[in-house]
Structure formats: C-alpha cells, structure tokens
C-alpha atoms as a PDB file:
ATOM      1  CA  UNK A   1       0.000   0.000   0.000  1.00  0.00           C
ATOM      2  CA  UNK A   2       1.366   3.424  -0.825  1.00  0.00           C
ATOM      3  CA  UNK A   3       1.602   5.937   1.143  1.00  0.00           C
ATOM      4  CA  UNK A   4      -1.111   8.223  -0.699  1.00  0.00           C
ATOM      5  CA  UNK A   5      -3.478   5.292   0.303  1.00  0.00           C
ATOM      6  CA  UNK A   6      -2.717   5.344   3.699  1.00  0.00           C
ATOM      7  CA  UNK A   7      -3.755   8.942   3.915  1.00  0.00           C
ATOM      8  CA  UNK A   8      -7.028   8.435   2.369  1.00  0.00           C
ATOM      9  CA  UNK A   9      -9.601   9.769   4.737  1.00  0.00           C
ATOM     10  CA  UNK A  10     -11.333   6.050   4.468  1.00  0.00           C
ATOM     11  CA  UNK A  11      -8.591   4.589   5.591  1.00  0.00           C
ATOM     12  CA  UNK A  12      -8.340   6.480   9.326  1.00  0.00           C
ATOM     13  CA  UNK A  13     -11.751   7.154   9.186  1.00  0.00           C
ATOM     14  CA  UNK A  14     -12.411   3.503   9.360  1.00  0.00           C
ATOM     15  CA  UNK A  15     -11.549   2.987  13.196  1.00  0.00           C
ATOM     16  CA  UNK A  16     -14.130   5.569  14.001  1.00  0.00           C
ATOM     17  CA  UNK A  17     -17.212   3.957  11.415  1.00  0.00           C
ATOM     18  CA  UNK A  18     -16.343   0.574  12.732  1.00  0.00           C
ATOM     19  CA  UNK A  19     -14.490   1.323  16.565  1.00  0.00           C
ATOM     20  CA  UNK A  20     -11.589  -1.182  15.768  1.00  0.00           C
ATOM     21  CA  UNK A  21      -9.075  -0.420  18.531  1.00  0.00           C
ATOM     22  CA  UNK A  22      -5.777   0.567  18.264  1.00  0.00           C
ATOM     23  CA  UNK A  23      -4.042  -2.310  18.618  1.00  0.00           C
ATOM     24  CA  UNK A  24      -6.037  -3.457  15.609  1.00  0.00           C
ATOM     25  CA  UNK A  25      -5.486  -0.766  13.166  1.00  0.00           C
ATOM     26  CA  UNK A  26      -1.713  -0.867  14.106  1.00  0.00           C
ATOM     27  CA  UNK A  27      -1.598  -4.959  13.386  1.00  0.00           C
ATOM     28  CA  UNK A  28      -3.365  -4.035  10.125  1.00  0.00           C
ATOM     29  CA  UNK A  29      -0.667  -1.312   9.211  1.00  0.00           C
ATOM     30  CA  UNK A  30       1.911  -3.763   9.945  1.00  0.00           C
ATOM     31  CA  UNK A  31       0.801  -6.142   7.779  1.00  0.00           C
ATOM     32  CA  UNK A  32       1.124  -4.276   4.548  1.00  0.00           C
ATOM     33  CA  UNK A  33      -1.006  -5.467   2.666  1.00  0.00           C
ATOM     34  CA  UNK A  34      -0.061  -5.264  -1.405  1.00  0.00           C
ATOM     35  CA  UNK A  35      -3.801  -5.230  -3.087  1.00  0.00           C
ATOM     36  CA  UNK A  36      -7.147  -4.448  -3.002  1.00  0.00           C
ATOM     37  CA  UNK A  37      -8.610  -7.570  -2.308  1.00  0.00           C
ATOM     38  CA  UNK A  38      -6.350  -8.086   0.535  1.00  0.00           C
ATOM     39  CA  UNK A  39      -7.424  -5.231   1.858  1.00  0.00           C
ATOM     40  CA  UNK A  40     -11.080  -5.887   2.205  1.00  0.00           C
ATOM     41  CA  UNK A  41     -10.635  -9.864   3.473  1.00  0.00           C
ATOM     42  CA  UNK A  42      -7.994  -8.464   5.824  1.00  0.00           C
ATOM     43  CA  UNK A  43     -10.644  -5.878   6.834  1.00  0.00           C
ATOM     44  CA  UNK A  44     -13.632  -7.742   6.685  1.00  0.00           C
ATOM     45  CA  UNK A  45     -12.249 -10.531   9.508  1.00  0.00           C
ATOM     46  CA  UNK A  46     -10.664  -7.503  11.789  1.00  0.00           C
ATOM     47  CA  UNK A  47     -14.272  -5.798  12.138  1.00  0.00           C
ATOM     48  CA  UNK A  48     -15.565  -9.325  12.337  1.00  0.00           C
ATOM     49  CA  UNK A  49     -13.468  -9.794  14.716  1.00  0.00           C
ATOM     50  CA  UNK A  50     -14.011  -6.566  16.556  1.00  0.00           C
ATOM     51  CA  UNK A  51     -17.732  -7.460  16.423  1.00  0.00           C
ATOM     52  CA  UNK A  52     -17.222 -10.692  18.141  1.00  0.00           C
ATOM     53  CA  UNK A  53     -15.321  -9.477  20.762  1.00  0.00           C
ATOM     54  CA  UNK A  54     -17.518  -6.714  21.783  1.00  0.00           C
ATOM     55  CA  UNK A  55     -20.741  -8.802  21.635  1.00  0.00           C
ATOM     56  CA  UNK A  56     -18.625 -11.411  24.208  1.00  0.00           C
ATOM     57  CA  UNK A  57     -17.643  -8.368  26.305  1.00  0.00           C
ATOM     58  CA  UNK A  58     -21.598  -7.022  26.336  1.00  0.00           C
ATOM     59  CA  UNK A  59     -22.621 -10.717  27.029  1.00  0.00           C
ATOM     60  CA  UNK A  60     -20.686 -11.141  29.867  1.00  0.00           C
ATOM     61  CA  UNK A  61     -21.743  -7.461  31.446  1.00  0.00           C
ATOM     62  CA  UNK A  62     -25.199  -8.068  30.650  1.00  0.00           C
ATOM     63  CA  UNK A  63     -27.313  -9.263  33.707  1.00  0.00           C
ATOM     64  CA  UNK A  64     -31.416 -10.358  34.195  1.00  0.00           C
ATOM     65  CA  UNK A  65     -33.356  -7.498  34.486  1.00  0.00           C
ATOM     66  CA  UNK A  66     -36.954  -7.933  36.333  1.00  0.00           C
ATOM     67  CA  UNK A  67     -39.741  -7.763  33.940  1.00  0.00           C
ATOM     68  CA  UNK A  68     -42.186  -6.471  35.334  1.00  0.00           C
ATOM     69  CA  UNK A  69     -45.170  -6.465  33.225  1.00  0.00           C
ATOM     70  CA  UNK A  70     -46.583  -4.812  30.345  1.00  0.00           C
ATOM     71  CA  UNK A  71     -46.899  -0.869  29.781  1.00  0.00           C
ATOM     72  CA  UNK A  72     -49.560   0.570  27.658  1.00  0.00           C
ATOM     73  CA  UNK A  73     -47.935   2.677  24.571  1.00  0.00           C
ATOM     74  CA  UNK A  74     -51.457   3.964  23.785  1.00  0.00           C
ATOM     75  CA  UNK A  75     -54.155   4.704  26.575  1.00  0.00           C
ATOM     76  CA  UNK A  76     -53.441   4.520  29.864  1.00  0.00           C
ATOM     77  CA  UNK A  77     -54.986   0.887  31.436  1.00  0.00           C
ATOM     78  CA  UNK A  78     -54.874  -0.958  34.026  1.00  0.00           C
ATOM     79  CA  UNK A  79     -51.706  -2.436  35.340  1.00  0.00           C
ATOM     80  CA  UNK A  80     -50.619  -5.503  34.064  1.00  0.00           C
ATOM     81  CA  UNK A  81     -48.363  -7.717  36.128  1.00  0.00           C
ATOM     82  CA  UNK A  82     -46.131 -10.335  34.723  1.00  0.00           C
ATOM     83  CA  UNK A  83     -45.337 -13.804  36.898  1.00  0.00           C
ATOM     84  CA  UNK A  84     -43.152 -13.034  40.550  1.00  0.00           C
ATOM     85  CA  UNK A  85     -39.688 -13.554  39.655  1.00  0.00           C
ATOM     86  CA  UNK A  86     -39.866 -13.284  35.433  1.00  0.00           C
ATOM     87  CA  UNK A  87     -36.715 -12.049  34.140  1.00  0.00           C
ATOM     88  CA  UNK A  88     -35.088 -10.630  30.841  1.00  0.00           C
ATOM     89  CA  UNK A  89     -31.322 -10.332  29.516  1.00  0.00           C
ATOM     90  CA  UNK A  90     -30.527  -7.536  27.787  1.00  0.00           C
ATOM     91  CA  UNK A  91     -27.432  -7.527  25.184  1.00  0.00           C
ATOM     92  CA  UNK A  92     -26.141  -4.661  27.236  1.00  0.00           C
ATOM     93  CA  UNK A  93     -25.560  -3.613  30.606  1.00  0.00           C
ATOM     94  CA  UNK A  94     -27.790  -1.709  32.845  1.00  0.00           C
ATOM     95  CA  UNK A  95     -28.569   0.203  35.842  1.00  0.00           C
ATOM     96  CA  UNK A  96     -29.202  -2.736  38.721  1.00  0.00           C
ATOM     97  CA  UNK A  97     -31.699  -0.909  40.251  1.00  0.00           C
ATOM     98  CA  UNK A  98     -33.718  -0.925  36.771  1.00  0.00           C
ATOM     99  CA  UNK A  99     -36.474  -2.948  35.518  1.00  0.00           C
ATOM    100  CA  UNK A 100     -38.468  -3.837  32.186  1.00  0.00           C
ATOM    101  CA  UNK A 101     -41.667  -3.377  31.267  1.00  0.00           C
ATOM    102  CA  UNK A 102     -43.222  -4.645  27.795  1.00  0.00           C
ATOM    103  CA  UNK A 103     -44.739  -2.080  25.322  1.00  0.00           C
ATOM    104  CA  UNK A 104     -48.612  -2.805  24.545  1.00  0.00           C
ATOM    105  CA  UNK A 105     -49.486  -0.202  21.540  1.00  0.00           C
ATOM    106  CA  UNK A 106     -47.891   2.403  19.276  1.00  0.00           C
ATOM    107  CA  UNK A 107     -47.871   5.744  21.113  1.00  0.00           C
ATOM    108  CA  UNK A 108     -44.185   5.904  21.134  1.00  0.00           C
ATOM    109  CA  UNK A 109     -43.491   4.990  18.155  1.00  0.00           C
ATOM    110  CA  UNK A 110     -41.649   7.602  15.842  1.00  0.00           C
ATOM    111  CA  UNK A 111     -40.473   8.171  12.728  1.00  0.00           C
ATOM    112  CA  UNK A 112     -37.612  10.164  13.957  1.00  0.00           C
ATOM    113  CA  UNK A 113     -35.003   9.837  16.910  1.00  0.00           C
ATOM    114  CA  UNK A 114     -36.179   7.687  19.731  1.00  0.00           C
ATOM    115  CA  UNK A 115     -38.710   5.309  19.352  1.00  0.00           C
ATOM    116  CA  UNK A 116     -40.373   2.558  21.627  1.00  0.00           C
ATOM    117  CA  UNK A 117     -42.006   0.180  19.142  1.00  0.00           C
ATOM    118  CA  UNK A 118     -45.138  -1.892  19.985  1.00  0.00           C
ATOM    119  CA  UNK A 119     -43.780  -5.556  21.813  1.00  0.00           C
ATOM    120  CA  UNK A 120     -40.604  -4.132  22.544  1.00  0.00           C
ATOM    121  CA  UNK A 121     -38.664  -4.038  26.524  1.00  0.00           C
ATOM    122  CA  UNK A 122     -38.901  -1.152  27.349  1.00  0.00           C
ATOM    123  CA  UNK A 123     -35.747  -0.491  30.551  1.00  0.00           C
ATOM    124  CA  UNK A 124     -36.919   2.112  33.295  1.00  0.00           C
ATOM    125  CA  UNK A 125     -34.502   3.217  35.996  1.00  0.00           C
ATOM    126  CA  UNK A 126     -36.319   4.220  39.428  1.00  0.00           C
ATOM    127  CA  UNK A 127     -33.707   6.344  41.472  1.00  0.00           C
ATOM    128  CA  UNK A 128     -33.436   8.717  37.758  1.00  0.00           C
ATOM    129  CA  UNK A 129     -35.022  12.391  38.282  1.00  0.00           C
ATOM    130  CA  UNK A 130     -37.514  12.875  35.064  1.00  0.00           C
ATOM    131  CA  UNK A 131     -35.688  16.034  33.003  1.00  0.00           C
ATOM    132  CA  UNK A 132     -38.233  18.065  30.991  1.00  0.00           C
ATOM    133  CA  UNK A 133     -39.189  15.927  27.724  1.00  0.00           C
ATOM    134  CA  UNK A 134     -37.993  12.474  29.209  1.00  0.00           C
ATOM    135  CA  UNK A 135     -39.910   9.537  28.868  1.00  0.00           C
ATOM    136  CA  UNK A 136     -41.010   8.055  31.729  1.00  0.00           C
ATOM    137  CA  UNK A 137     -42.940   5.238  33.051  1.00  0.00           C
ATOM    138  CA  UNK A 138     -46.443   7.199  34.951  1.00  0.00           C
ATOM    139  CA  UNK A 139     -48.903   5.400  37.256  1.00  0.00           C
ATOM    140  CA  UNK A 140     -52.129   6.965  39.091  1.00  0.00           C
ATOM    141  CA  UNK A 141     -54.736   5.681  40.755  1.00  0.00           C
ATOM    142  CA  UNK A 142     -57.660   4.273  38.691  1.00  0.00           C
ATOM    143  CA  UNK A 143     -61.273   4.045  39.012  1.00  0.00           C
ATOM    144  CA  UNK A 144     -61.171   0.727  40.490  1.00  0.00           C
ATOM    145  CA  UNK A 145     -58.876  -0.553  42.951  1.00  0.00           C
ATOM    146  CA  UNK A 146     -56.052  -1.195  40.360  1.00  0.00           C
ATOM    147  CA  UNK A 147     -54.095   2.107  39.171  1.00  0.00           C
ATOM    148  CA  UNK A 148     -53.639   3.080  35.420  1.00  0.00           C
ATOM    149  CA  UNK A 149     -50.570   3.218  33.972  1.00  0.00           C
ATOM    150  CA  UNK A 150     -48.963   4.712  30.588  1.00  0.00           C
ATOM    151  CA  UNK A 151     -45.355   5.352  28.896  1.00  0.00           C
ATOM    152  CA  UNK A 152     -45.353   8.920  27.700  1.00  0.00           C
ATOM    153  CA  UNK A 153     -43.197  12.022  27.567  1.00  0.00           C
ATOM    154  CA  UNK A 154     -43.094  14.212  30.764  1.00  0.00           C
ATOM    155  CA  UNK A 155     -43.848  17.635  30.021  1.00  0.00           C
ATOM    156  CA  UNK A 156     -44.277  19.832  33.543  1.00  0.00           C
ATOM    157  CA  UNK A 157     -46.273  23.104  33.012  1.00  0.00           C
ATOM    158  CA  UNK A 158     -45.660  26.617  34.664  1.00  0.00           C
ATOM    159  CA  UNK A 159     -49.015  26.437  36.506  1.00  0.00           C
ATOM    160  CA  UNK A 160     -48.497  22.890  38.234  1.00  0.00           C
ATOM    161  CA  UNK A 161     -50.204  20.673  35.359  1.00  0.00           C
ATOM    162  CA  UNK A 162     -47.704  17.930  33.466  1.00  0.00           C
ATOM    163  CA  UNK A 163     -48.542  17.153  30.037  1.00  0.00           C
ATOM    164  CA  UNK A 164     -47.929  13.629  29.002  1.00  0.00           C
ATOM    165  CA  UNK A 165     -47.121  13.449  25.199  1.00  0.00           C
ATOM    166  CA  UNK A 166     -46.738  10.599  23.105  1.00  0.00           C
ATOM    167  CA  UNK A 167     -44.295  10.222  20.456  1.00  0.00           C
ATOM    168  CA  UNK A 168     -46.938   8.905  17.417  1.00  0.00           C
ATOM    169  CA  UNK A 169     -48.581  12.144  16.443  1.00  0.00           C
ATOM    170  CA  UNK A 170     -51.534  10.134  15.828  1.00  0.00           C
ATOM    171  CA  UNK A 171     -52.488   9.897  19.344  1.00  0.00           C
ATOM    172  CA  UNK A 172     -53.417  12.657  21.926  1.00  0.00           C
ATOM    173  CA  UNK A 173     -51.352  13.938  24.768  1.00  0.00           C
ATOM    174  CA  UNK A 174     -53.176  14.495  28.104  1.00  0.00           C
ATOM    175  CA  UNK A 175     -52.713  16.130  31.463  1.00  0.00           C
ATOM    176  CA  UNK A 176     -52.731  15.806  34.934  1.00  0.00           C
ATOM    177  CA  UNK A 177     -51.986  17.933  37.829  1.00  0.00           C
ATOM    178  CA  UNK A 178     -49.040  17.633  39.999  1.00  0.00           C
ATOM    179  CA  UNK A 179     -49.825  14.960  43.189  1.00  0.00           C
ATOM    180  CA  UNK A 180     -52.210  12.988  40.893  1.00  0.00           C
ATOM    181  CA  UNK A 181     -49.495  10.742  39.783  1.00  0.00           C
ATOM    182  CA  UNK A 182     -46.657   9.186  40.799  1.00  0.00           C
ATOM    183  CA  UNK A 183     -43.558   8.258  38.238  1.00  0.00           C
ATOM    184  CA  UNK A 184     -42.296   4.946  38.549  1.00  0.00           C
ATOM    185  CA  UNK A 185     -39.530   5.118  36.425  1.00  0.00           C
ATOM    186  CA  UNK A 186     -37.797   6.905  33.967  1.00  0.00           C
ATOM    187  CA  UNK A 187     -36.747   5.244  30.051  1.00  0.00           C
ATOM    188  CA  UNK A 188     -32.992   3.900  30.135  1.00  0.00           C
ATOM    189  CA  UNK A 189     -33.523   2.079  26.313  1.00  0.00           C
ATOM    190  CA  UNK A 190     -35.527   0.307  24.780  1.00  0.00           C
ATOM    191  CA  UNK A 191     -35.011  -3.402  23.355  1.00  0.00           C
ATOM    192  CA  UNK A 192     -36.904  -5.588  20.488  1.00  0.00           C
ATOM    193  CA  UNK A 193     -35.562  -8.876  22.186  1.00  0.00           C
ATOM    194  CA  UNK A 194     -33.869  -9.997  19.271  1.00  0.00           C
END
C-alpha cells in the first residue's frame, strides 16, 4: 500500500465507522497489505473480529433485568403484572436498580429519533429524576382498585399541570396535575428482544 493510500480519509476514518481499537489498526498497518482484495478480506475478519469481541464483552456485562409487566404505549390501562420472579437479559448492561416493562401499543413509536415500538422491553430506571421531555414510566390511581398506567413524555407546566405526550402524532397527549401521579420510572432504552 502506498503511502497516498494510507492517507485516504477512508482509511483512518475507518476505526471511528467501525471502533476497531488501536491495537487493531496498528496490526493491520503492519501487515502491509499489497492489493485491493487483501485489503477488504484483511478488513472484513478484523471488524468481524471486533464485532465478536464486543458482543462477548456485552454478554458477559449483561445481567437479568426484572420484567415487570406490560406498559400501555397507547391509553393509559390498568396495570398488568407479569409472573413473581420473570426475568429478561438484555445484550447490554444496565442500571441494577432498573427494571423492564413490555410495550402494549404504538404511542411511542416515531419516525424520527427515539422510538419505543409496539412488543418491545422497554428499561426504566427508578432512582433517575424525570428532566423536561424524558420519557417516563407514569402510574395513578384508577377508578377501580387497580391504578392506570402509561409510557409517555413528561412535560411539567408553569401552573403545576404535566402534560404527558406521546411520540406517534396520531395519538393525543393528556394532562394531569401535579400529586395525581406518581412516576415509577424513567426510560434507560428500549429493546426488540432480538
């Protein structure tokens, strides 16, 4: 490889599209390799390899998480409880103190940025302080002797009202005063489980 090919801004620009370490990149300068085709096998098994090594290193971090239950992306409903001691492992490392909750509807669903498909884990974190716009896990008490619960985007008001928005512009935000609800949790990441 000359050295006008080494200073090709795809060739240093591929440890930051890819993250192969250092050590990596330097092994593949050292090899110095003659073609083209070289090139991309030698490339092709060091961000394979990169690949593999990360997903061992997540897999090994990765711990149960309690699932909870389900969470209404839509209207707010009743809780829904999964079985005492269900669990589910993430491909990446949380929080310990958080928990899962499966989405039920398409409220936070977006076209754009985040996005908390329908049948997706959705990862809450309890001891988190809900910033302006976060998304956050809300329960109240409902008509019955079960409380309602919802995943929506916490919007606090001036005069003491909180707007929860969802993310789908087909559905409707709504409000509720301050002391009317209690937030359970607020959105780490969400998961499909795949």
């Amino acid at each position: 490889m000359s050295n006008k090919d080494r200073s090709s801004p795809e060739y240093f620009d591929i440890p930051k599209t890819v993250k192969i370490s250092d050590q990596m990149l330097e092994a593949l300068q050292q090899r110095k390799i003659e073609t083209g085709v070289a090139i991309g096998t030698q490339m092709r098994r060091a961000v394979q390899e990169a690949i593999t090594k990360s997903s061992e290193v997540l897999k090994e971090k990765s711990l149960p998480v309690p699932l909870l239950g389900y969470i209404p992306g839509g209207p707010a409903q009743e809780v829904r409880k999964t079985a005492p001691g269900s669990y589910v492992t993430p491909p990446f490392k949380l929080n310990p103190d958080c928990y899962a909750l499966i989405v039920v509807g398409d409220s936070m669903e977006s076209e754009f940025g985040i996005s908390i498909p329908d049948g997706s884990y959705a990862f809450f974190c309890p001891d988190l302080h809900a910033p302006y716009g976060g998304i956050v896990h809300v329960e109240w008490e409902g008509a019955g002797d079960d409380n309602e619960t919802t995943l929506k985007r916490y919007c606090p008001q001036p005069d003491g009202t909180v707007i929860f928005e969802p993310l789908n512009k087909k559905h409707k935000p709504f409000s509720k005063k301050e002391g009317e609800f209690e937030i359970r949790g607020v959105f780490v990441r969400a998961w499909d489980g795949k």
